[in-house]
C-alpha atoms as a PDB file:
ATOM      1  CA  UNK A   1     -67.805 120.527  -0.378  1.00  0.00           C
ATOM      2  CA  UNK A   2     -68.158 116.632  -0.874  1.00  0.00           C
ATOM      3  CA  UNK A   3     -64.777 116.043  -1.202  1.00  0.00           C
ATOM      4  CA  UNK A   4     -64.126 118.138   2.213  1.00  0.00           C
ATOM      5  CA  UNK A   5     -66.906 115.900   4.194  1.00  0.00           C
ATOM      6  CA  UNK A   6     -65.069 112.722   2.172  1.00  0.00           C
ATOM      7  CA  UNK A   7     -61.344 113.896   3.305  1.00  0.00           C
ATOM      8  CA  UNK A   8     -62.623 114.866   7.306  1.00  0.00           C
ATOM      9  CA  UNK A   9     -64.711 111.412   7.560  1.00  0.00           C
ATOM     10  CA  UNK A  10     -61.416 109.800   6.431  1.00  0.00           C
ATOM     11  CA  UNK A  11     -59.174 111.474   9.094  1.00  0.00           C
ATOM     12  CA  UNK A  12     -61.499 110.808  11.709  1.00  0.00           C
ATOM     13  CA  UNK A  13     -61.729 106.862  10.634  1.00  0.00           C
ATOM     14  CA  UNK A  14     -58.182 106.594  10.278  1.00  0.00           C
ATOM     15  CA  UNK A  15     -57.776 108.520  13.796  1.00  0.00           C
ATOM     16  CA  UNK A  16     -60.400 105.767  15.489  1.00  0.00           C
ATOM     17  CA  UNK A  17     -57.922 102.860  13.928  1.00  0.00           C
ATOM     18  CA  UNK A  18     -54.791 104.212  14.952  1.00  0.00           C
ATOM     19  CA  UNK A  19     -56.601 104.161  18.886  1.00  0.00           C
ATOM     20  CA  UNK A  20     -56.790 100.560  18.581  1.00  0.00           C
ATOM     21  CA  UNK A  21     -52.966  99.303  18.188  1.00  0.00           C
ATOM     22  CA  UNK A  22     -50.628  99.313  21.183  1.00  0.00           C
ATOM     23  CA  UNK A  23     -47.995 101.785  20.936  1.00  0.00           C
ATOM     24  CA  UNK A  24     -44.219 100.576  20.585  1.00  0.00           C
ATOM     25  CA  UNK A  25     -43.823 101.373  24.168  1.00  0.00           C
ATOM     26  CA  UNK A  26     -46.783  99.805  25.560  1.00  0.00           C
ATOM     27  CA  UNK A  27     -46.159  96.653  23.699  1.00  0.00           C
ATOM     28  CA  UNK A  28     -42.784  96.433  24.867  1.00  0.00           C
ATOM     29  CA  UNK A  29     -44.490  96.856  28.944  1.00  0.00           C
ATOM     30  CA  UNK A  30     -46.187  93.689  27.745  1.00  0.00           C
ATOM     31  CA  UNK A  31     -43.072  91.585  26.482  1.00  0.00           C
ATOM     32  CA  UNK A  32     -41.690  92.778  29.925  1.00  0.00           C
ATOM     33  CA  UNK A  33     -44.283  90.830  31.832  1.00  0.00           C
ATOM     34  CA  UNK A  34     -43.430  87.704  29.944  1.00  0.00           C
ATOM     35  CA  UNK A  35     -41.743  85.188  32.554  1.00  0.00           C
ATOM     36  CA  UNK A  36     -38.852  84.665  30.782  1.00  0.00           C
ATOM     37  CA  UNK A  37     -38.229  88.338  30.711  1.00  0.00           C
ATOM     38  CA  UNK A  38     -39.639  89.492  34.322  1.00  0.00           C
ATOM     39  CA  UNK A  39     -37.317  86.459  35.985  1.00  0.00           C
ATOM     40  CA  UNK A  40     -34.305  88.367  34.475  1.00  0.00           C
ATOM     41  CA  UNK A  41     -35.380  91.107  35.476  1.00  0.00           C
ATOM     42  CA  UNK A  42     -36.175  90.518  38.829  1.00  0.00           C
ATOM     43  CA  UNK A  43     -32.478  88.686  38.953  1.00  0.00           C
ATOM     44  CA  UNK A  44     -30.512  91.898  37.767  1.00  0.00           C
ATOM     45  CA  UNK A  45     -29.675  91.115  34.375  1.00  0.00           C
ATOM     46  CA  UNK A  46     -31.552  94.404  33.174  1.00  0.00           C
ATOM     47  CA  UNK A  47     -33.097  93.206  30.366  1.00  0.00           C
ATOM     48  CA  UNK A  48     -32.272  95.511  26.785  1.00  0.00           C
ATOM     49  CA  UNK A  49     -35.231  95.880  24.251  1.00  0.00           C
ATOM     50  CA  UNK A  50     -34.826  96.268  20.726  1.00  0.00           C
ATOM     51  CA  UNK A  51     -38.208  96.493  18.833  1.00  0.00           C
ATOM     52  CA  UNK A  52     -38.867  97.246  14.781  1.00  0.00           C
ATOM     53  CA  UNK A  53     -41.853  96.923  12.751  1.00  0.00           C
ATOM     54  CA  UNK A  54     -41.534  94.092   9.688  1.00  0.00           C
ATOM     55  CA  UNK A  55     -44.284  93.628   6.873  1.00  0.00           C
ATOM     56  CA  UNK A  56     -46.939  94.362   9.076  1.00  0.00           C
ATOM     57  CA  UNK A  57     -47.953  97.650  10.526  1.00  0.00           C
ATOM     58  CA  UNK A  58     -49.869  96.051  13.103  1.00  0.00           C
ATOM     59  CA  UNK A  59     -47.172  93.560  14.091  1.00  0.00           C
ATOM     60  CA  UNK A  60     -44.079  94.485  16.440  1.00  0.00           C
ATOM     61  CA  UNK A  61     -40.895  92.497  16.515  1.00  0.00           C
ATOM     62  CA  UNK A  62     -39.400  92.363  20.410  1.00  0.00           C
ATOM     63  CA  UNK A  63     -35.748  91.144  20.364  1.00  0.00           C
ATOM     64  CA  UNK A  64     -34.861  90.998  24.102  1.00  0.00           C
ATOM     65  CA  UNK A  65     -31.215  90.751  25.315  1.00  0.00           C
ATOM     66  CA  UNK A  66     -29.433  90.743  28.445  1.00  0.00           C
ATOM     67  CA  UNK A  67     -27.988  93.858  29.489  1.00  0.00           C
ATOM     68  CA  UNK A  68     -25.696  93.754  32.445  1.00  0.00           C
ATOM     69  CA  UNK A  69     -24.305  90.867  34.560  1.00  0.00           C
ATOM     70  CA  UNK A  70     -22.257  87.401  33.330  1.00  0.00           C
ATOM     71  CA  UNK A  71     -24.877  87.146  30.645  1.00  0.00           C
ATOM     72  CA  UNK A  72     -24.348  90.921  29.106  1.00  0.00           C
ATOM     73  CA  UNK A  73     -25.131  91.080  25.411  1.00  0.00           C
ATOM     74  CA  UNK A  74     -26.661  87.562  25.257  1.00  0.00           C
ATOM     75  CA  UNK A  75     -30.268  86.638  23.646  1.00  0.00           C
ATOM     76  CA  UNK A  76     -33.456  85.963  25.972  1.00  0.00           C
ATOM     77  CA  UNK A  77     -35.614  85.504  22.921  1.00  0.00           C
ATOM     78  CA  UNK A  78     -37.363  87.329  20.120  1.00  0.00           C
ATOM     79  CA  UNK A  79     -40.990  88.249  20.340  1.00  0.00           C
ATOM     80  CA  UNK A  80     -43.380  89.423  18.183  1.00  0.00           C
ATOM     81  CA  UNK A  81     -46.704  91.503  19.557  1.00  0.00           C
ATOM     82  CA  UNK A  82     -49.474  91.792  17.480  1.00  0.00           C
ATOM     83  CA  UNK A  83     -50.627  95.651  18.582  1.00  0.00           C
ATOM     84  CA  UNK A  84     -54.351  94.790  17.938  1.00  0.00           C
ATOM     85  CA  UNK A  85     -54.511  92.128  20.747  1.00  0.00           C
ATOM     86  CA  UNK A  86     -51.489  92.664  22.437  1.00  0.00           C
ATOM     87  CA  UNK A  87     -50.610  88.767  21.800  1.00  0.00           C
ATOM     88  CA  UNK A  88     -46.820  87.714  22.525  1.00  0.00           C
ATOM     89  CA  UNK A  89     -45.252  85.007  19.913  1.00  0.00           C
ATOM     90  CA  UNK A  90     -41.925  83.397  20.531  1.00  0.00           C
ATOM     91  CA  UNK A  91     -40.507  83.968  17.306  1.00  0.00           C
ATOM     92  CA  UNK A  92     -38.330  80.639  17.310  1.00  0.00           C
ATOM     93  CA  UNK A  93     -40.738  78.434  18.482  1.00  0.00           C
ATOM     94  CA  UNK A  94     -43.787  80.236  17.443  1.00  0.00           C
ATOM     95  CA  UNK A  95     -44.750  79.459  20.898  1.00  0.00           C
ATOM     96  CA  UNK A  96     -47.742  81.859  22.309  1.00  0.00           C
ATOM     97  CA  UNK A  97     -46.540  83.736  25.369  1.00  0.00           C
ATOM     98  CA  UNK A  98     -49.395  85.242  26.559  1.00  0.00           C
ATOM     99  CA  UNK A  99     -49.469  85.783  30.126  1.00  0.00           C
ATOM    100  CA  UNK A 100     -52.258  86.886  32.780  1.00  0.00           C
ATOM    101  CA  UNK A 101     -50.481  89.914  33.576  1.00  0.00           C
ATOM    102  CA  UNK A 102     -49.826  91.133  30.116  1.00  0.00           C
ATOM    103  CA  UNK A 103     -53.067  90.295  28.602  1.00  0.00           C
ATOM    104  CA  UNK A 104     -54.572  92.141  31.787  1.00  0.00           C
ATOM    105  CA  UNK A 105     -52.261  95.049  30.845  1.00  0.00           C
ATOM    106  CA  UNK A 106     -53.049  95.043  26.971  1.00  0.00           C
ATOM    107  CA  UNK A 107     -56.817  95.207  27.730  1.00  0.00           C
ATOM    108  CA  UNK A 108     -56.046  98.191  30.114  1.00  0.00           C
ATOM    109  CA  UNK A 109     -53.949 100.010  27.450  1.00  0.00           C
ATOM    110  CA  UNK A 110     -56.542  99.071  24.578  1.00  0.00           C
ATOM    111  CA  UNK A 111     -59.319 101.550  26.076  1.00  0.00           C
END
């Protein structure tokens, strides 16, 4: 009986976590509302996202390429999101690229 109560209270814990990290998708809707990304965007270049996990479960690597246009195939940068805060790092210059929009959006999607 313990070790039923033990193995429920577990699934329900891990169940709470796993409500508290952005989804692939969602952090992805957040690396689109980075400038850099949302000007290209808005210019026609559709934007191509390519996103994989690394060491960390609760870390999402963003690499963001042009998609169409002169520019087809070429980088716009790499990102990584942390899914617990929805924060936006530019991988190369380990820049923060947090924007009102996105953060606004992360909170939103973090409920």
């Amino acid at each position: 009986m313990f070790f039923r109560a033990s193995l429920l209270a577990l699934l329900v814990e891990t169940a709470g976590a796993q409500m508290n990290l952005l989804t692939p998708r969602e952090a992805v809707q957040i690396v689109g509302m980075i400038p850099a990304v949302a000007e290209a965007q808005r210019l026609g270049f559709c934007p191509r996202f390519s996103a994989a996990y690394g060491d960390a479960l609760d870390k999402l690597g963003v690499q963001v390429r042009y998609g169409c246009g002169s520019y087809a195939g070429q980088l716009i940068n790499n990102y990584e999101i942390d899914l617990k805060t929805g924060a936006a790092v530019e991988l190369e210059s380990r820049r923060s690229s947090r924007n009102p929009e996105g953060d606004q959006l992360a909170r939103v999607l973090q409920i």
